[in-house]
N, C-alpha and C. Protein backbone atom coordinates (compact mmCIF):
# COMPACT_ATOMS: atom_id res chain seq x y z
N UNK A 1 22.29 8.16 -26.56
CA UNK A 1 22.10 7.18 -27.62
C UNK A 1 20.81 6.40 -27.34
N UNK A 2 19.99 6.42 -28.22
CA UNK A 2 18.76 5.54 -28.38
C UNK A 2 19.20 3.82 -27.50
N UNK A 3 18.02 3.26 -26.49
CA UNK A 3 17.90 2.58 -26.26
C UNK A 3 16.54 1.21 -26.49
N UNK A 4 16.36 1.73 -27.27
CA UNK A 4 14.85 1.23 -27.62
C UNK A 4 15.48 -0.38 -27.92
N UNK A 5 14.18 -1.11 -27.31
CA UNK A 5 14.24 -2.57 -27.45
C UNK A 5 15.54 -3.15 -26.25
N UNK A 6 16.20 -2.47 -25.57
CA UNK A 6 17.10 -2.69 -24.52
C UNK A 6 16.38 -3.65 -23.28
N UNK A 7 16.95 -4.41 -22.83
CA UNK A 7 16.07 -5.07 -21.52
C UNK A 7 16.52 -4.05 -20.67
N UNK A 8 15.44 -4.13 -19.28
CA UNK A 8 15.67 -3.56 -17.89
C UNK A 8 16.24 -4.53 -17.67
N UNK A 9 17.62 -4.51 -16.59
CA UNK A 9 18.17 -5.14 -16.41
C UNK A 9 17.50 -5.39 -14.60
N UNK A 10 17.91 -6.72 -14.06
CA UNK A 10 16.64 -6.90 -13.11
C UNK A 10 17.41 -6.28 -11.59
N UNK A 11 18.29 -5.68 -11.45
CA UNK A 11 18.65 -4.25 -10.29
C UNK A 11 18.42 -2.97 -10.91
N UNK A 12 17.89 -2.39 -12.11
CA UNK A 12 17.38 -1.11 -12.76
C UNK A 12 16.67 -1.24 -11.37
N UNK A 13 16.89 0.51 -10.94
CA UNK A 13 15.66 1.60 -10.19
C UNK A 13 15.11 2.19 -10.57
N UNK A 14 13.24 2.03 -9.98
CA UNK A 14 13.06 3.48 -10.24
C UNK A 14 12.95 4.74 -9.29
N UNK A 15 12.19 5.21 -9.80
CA UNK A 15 12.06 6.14 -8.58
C UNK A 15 10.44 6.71 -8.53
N UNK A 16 10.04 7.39 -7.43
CA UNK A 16 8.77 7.75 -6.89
C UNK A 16 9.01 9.41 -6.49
N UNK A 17 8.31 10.30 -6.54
CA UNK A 17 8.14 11.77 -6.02
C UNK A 17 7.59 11.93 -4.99
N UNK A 18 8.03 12.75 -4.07
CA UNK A 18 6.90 12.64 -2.70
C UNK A 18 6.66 14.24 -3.25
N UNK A 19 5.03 14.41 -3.08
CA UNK A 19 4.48 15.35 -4.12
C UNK A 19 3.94 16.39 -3.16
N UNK A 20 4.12 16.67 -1.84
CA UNK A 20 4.00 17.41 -0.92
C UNK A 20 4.30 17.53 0.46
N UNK A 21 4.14 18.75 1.13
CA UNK A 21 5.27 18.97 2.56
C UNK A 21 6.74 19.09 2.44
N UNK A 22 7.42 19.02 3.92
CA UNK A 22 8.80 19.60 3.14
C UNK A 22 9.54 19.09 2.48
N UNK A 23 9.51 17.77 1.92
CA UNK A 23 10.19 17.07 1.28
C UNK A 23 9.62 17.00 -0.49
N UNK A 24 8.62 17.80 -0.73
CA UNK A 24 8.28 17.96 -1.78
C UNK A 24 9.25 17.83 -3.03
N UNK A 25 9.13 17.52 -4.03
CA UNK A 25 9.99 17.15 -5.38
C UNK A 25 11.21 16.11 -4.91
N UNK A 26 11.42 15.57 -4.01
CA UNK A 26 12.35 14.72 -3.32
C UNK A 26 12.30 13.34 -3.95
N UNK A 27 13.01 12.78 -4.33
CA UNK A 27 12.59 11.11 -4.89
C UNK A 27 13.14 10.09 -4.06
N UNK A 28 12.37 8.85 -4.10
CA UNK A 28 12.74 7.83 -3.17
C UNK A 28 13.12 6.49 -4.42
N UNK A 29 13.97 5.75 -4.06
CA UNK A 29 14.59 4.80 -5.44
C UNK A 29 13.65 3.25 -4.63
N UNK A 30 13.36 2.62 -5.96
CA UNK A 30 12.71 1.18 -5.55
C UNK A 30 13.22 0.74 -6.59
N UNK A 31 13.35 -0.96 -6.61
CA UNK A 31 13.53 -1.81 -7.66
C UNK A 31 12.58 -2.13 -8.21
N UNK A 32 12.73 -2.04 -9.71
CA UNK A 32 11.40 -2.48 -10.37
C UNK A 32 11.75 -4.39 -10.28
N UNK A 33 10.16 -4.84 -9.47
CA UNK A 33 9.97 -5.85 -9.11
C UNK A 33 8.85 -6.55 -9.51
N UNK A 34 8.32 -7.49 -9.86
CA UNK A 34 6.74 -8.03 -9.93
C UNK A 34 6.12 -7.67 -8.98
N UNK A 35 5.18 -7.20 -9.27
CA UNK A 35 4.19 -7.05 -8.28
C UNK A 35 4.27 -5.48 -7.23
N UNK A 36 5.42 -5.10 -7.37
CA UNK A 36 5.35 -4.11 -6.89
C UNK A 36 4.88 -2.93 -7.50
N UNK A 37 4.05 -1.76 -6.69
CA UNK A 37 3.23 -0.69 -7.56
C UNK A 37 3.35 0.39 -7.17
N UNK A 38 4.23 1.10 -7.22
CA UNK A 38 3.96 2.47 -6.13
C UNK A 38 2.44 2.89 -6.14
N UNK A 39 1.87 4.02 -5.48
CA UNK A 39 0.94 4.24 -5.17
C UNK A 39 0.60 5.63 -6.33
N UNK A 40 -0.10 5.56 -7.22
CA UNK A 40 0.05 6.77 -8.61
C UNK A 40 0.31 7.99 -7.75
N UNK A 41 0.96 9.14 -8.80
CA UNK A 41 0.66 10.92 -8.18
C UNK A 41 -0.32 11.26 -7.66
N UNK A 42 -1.56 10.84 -8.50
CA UNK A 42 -2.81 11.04 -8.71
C UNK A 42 -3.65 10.30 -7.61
N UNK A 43 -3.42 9.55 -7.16
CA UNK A 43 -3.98 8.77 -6.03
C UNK A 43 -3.61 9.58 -4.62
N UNK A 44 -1.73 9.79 -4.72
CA UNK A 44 -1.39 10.15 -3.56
C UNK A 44 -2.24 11.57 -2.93
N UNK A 45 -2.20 12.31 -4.12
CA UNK A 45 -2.73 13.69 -4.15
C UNK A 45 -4.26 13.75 -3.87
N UNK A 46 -5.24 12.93 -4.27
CA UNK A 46 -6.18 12.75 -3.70
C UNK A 46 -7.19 12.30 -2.20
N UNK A 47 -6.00 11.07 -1.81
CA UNK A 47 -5.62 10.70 -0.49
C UNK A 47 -5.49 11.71 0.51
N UNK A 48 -4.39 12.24 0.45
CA UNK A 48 -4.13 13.62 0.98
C UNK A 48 -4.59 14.83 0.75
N UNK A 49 -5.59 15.55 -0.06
CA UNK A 49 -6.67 16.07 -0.18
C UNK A 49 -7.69 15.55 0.99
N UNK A 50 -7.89 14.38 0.96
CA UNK A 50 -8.64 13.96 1.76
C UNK A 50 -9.16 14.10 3.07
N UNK A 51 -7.28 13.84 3.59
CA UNK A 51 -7.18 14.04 4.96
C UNK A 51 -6.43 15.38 5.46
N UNK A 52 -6.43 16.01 4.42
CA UNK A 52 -5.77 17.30 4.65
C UNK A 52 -4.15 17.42 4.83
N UNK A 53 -3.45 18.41 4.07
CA UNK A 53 -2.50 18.70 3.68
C UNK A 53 -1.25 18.47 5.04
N UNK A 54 -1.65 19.34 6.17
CA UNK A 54 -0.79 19.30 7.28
C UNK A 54 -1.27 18.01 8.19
N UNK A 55 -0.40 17.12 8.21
CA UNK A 55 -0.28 15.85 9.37
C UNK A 55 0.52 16.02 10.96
N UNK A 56 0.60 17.31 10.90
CA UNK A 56 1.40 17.66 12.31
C UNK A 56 0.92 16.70 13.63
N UNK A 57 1.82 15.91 13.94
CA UNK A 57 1.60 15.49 15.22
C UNK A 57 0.88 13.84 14.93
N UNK A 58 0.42 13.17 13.87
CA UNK A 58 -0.36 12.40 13.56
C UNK A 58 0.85 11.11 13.89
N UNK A 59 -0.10 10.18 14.15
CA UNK A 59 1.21 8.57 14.14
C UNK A 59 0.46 7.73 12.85
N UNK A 60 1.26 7.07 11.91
CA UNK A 60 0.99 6.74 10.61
C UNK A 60 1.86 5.37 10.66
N UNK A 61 0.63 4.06 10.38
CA UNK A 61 1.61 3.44 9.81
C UNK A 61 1.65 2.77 8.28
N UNK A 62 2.08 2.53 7.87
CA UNK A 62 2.57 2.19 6.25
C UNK A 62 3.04 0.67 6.36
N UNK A 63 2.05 -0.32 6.55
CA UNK A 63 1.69 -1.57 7.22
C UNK A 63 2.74 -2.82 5.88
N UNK A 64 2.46 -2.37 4.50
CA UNK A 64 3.05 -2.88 3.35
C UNK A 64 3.41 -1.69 2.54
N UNK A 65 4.69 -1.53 2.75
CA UNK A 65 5.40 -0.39 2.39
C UNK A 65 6.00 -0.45 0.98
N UNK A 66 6.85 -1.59 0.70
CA UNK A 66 6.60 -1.44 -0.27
C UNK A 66 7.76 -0.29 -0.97
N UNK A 67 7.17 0.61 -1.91
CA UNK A 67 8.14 1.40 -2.56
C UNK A 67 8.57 2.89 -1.46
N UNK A 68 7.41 2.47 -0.32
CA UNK A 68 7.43 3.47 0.91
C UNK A 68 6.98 4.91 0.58
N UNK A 69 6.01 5.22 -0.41
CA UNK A 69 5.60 6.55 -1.60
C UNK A 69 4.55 7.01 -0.33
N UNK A 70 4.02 5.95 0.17
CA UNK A 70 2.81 6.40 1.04
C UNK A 70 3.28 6.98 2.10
N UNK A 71 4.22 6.32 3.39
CA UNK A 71 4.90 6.72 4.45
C UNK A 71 5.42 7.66 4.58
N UNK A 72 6.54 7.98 3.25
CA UNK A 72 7.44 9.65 2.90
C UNK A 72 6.61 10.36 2.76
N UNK A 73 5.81 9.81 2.27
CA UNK A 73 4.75 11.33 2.12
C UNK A 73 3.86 12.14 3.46
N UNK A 74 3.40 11.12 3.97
CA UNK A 74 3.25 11.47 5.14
C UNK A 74 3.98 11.94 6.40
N UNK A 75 5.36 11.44 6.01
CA UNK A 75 6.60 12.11 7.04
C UNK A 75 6.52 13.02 6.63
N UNK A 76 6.47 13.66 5.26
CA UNK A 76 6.79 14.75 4.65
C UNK A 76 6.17 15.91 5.19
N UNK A 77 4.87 15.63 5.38
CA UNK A 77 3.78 16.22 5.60
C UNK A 77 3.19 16.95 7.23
N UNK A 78 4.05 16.03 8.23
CA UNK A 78 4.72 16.54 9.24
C UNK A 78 4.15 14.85 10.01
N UNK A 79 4.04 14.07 9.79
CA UNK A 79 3.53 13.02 11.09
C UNK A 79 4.61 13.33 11.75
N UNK A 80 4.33 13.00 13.42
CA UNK A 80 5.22 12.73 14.22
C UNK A 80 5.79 11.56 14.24
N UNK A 81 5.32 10.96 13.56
CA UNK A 81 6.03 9.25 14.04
C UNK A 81 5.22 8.28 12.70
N UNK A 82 6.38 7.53 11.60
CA UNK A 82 5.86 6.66 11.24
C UNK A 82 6.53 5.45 11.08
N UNK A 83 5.57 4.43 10.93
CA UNK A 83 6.55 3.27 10.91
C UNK A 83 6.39 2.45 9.49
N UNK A 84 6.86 2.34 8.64
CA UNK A 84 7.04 1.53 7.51
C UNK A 84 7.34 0.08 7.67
N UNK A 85 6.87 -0.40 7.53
CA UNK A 85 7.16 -2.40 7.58
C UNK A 85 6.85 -3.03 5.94
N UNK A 86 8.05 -3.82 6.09
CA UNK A 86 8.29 -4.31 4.85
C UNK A 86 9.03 -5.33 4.45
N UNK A 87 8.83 -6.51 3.96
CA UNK A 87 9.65 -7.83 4.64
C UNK A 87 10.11 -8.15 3.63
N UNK A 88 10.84 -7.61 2.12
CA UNK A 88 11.41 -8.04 1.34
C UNK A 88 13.06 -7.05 1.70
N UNK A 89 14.62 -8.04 1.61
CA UNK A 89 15.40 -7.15 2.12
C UNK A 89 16.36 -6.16 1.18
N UNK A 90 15.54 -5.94 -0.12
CA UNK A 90 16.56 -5.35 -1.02
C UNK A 90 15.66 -3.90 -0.79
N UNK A 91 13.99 -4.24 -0.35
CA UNK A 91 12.93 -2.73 -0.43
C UNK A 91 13.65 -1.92 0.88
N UNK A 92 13.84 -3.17 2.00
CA UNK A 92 13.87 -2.23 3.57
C UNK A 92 15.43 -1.68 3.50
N UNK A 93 16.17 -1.94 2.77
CA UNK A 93 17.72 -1.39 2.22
C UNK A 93 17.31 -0.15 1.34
N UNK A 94 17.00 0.07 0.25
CA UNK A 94 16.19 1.10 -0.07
C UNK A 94 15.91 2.15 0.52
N UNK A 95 14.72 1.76 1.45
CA UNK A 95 14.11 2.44 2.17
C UNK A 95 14.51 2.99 3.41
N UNK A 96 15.85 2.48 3.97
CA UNK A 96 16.86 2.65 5.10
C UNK A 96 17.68 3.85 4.34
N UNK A 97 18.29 3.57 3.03
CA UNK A 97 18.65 4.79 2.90
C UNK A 97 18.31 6.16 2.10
N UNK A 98 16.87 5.77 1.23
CA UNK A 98 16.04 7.21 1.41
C UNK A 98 16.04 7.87 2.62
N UNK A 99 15.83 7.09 3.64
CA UNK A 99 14.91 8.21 5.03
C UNK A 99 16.66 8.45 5.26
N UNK A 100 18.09 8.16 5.07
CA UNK A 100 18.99 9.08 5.63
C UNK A 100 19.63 9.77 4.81
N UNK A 101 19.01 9.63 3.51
CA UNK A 101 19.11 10.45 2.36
C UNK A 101 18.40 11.98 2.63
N UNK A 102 17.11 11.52 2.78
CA UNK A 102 15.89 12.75 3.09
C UNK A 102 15.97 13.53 4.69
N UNK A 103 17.11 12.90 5.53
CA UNK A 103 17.19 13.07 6.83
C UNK A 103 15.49 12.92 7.83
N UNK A 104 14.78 12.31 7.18
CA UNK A 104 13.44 11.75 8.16
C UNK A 104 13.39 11.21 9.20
N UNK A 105 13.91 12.04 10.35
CA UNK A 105 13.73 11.78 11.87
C UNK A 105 12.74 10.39 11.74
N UNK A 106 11.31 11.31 11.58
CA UNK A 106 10.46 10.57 12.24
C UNK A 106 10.17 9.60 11.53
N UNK A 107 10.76 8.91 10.38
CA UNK A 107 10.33 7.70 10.19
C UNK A 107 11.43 6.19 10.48
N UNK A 108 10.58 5.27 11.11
CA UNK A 108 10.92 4.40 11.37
C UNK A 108 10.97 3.24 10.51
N UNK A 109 11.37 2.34 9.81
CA UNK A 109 11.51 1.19 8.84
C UNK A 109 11.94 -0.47 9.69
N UNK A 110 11.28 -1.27 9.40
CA UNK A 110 11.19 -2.68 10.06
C UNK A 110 10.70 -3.34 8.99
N UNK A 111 11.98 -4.25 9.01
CA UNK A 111 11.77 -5.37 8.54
C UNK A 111 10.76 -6.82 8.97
N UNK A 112 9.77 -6.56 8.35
CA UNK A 112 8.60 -7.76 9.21
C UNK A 112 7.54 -7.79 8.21
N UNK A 113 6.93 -8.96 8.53
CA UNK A 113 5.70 -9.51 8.40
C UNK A 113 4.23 -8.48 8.90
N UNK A 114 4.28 -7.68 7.68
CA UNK A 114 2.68 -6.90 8.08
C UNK A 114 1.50 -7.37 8.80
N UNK A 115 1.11 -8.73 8.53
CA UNK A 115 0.50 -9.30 9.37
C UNK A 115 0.84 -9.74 10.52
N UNK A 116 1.31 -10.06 10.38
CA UNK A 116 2.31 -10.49 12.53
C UNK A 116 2.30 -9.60 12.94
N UNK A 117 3.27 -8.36 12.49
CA UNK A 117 3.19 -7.04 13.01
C UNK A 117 2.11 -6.60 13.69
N UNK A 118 1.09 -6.25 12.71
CA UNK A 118 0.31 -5.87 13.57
C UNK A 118 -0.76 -6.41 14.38
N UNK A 119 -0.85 -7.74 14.16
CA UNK A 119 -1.79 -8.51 15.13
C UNK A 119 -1.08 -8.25 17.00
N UNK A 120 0.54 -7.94 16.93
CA UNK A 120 1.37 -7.99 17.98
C UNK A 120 1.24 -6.85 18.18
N UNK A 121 0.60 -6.15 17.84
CA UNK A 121 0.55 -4.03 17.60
C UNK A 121 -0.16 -3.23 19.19
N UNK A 122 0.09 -2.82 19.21
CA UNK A 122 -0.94 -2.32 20.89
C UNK A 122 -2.13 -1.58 20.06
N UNK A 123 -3.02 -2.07 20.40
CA UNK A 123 -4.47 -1.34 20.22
C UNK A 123 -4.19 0.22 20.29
N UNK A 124 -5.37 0.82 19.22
CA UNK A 124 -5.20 2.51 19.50
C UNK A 124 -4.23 3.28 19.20
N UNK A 125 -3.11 2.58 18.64
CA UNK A 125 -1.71 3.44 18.57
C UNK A 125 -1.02 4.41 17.53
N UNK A 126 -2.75 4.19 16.25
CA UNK A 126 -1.66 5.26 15.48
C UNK A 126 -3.17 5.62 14.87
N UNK A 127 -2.87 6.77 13.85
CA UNK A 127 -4.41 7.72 13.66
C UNK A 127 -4.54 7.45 12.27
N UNK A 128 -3.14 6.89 11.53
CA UNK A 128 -3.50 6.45 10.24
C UNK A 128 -2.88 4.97 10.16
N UNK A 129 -3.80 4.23 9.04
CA UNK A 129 -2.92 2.93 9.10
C UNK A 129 -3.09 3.21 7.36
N UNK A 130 -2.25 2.53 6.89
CA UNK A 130 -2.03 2.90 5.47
C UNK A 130 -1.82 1.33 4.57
N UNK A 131 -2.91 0.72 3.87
CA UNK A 131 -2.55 -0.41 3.36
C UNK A 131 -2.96 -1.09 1.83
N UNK A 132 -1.57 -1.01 1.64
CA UNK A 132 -1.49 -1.15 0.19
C UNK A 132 -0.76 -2.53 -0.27
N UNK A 133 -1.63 -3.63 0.22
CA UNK A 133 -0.87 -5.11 -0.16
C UNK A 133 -0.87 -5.43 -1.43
N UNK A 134 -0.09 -6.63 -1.86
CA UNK A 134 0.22 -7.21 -3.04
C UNK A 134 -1.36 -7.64 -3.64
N UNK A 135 -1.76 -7.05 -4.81
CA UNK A 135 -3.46 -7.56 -5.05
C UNK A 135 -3.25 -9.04 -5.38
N UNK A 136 -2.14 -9.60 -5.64
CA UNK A 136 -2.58 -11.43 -5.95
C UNK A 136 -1.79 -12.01 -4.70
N UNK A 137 -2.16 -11.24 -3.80
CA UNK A 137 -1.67 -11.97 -2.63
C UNK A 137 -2.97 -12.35 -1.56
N UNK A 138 -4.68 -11.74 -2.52
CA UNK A 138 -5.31 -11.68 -1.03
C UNK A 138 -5.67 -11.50 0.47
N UNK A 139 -4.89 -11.01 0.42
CA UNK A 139 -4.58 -9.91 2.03
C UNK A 139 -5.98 -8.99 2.21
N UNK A 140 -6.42 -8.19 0.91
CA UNK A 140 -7.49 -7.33 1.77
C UNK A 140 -8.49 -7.49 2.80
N UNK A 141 -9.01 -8.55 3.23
CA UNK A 141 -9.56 -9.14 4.51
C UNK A 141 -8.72 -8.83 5.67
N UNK A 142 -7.73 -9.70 5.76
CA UNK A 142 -6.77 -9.90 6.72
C UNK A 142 -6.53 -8.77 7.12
N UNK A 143 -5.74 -7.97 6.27
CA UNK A 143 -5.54 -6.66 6.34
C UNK A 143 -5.87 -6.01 7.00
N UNK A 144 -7.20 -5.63 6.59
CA UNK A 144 -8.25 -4.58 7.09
C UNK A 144 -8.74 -5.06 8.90
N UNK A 145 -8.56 -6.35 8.53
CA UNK A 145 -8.88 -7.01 10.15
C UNK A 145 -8.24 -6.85 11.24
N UNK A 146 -6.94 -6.99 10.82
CA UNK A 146 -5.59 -6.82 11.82
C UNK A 146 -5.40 -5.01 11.78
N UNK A 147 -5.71 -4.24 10.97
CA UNK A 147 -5.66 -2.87 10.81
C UNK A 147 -6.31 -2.17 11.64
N UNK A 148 -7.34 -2.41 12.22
CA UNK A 148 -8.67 -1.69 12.23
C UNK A 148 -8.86 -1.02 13.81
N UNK A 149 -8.38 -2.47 14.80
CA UNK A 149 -7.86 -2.02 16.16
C UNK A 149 -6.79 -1.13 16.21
N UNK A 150 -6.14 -1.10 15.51
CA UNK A 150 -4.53 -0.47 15.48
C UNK A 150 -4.57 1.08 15.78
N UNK A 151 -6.08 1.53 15.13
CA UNK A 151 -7.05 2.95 14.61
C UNK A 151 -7.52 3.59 16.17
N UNK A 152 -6.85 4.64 16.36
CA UNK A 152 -7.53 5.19 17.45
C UNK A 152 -9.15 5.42 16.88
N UNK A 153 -9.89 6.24 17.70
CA UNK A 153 -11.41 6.38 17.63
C UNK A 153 -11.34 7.39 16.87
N UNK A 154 -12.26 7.85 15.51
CA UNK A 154 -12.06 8.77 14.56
C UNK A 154 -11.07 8.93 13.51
N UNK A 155 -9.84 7.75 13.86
CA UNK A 155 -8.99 7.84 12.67
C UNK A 155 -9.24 7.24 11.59
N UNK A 156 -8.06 6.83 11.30
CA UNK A 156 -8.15 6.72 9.54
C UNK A 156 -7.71 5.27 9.31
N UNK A 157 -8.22 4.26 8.42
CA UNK A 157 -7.45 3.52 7.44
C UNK A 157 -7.44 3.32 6.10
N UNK A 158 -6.15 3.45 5.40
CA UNK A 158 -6.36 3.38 3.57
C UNK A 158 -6.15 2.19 3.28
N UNK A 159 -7.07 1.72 1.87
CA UNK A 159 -6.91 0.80 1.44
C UNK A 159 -6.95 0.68 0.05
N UNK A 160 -5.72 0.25 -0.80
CA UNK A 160 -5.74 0.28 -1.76
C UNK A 160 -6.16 -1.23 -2.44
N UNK A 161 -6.73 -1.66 -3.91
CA UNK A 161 -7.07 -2.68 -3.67
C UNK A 161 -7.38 -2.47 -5.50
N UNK A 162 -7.65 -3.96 -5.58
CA UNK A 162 -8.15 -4.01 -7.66
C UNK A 162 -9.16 -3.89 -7.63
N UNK A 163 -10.47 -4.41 -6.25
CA UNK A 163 -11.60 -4.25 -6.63
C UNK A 163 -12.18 -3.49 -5.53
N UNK A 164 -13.51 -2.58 -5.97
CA UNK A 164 -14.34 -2.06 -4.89
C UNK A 164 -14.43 -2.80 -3.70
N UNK A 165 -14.65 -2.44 -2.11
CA UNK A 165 -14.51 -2.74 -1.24
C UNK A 165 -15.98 -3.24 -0.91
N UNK A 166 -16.22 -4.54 -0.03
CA UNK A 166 -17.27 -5.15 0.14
C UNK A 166 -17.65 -4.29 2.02
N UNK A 167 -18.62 -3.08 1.52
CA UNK A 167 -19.20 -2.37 2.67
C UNK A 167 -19.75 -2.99 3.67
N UNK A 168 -20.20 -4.51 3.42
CA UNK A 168 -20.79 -5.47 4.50
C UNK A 168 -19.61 -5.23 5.70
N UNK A 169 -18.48 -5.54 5.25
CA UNK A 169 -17.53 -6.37 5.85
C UNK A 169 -16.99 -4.53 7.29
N UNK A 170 -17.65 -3.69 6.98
CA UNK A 170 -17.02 -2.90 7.76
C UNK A 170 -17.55 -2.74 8.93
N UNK A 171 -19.20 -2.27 9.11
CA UNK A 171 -19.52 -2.32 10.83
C UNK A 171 -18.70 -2.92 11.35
N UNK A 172 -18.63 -4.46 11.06
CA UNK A 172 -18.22 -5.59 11.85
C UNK A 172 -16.86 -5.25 12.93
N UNK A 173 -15.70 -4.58 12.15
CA UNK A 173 -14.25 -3.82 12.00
C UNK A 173 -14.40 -2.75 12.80
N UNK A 174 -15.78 -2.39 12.97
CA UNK A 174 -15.85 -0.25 13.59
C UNK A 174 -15.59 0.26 13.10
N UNK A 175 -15.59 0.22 11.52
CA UNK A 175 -14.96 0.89 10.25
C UNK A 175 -16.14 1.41 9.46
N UNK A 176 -16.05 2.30 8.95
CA UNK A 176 -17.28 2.90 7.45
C UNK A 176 -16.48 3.53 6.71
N UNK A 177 -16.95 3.30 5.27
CA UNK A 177 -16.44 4.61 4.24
C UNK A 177 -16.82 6.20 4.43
N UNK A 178 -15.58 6.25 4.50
CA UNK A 178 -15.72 7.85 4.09
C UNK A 178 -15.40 8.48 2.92
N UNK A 179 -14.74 8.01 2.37
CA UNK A 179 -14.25 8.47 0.70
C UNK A 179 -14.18 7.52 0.29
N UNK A 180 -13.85 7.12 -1.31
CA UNK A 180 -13.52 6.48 -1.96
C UNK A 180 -13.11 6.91 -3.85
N UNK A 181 -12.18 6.22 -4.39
CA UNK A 181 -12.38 6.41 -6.06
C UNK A 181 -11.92 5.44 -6.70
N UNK A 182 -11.02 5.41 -7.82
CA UNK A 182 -10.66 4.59 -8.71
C UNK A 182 -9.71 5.32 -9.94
N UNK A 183 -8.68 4.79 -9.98
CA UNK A 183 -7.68 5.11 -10.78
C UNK A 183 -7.35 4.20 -11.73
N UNK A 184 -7.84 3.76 -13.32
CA UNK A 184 -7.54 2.70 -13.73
C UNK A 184 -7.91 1.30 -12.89
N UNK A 185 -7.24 0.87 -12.85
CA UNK A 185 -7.32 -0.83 -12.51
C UNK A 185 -7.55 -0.49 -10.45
N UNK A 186 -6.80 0.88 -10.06
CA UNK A 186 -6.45 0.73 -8.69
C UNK A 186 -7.81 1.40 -7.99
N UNK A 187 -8.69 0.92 -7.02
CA UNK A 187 -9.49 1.56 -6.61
C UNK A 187 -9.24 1.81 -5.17
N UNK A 188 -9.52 2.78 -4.35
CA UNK A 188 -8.79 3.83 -3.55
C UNK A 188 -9.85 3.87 -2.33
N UNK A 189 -9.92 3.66 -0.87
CA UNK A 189 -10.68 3.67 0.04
C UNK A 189 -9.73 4.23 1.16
N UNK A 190 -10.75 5.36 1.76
CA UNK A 190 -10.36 5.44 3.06
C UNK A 190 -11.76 5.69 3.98
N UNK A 191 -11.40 4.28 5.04
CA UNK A 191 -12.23 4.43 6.34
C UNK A 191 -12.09 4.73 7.44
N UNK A 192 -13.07 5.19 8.24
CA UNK A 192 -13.22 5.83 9.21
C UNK A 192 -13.24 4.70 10.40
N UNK A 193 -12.56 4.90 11.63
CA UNK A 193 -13.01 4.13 12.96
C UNK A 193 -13.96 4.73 13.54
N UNK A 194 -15.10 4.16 14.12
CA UNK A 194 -16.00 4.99 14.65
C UNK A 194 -15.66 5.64 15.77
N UNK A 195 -16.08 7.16 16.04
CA UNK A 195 -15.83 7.64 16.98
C UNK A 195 -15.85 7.54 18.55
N UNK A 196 -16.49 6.70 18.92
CA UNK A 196 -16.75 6.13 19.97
C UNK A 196 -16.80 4.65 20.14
């Protein structure tokens, strides 16, 4: 029966696709919330183009997780180890029982403060950091700041964001672009730690 003009009622889910590796066509459920955005198909698929299809062995973290589209995917994909952090408690409930829905060993979920987290983080410890904060929350500074040590030498950090990324701000970090695009409103960065 036609629902047109119906409200979402404010516990309606939706859901997200993890769009490659073995968990491919698999869906993960989020509440539609303000402010929350999963990360598009089209983004994810590009991202991962990026860094290449197989993640075997990689440590990933998913710093503002969120609808967790970024993290599954990368479990999916084979990381050995990721950790999702996410400090709202209806997302990290969610997201507790996708990964024993999807049976995802390797991903880990914590409830915390992305920023605390990782300022408390051991240097060097993971090869991707993955960060996709609230855009009217102003975080992309912070973010990227507290992110950047986290980056072994040659790895990776993503950053999703409303506006192009200010390239000044990276030497400073040991960070440079290596890719970048734009999807609608969402524009899409991933940098490099310098190799040495």
């Amino acid at each position: 029966m036609p629902t047109a003009g119906r409200t979402v009622p404010p516990n309606h889910a939706s859901r997200v696709r993890i769009i490659g590796g073995r968990h491919r066509g698999r869906t993960v459920r989020f509440p539609d919330a303000p402010g929350l955005r999963p990360t598009p198909d089209r983004v994810r698929e590009t991202l991962f183009n990026w860094l290449g299809q197989d993640m075997t062995g990689w440590r990933v973290l998913d710093a503002f997780a969120g609808s967790g589209a970024l993290g599954f995917e990368a479990a999916s994909r084979g990381a050995a180890a990721v950790v999702l952090l996410e400090s709202e408690p209806k997302l990290v409930a969610l997201l507790k029982a996708a990964q024993q829905r999807l049976q995802a060993a390797t991903l880990r979920i914590e409830r915390a403060d992305a920023l605390a987290w990782m300022a408390a983080a051991p240097r060097a410890s993971f090869d991707l950091v993955l960060l996709d904060p609230p855009f009217d929350a102003g975080l992309f500074e912070q973010a990227l700041t507290a992110a950047a040590p986290l980056v072994v030498a040659g790895g990776f950090v993503y950053l999703e964001s409303d506006r192009p990324i200010d390239e000044a701000l990276l030497p400073g970090l040991g960070l440079r672009l290596h890719r970048a695009g734009r999807a609608g409103m969402v524009h899409f960065h991933l940098l490099q730690r310098a190799a040495s």
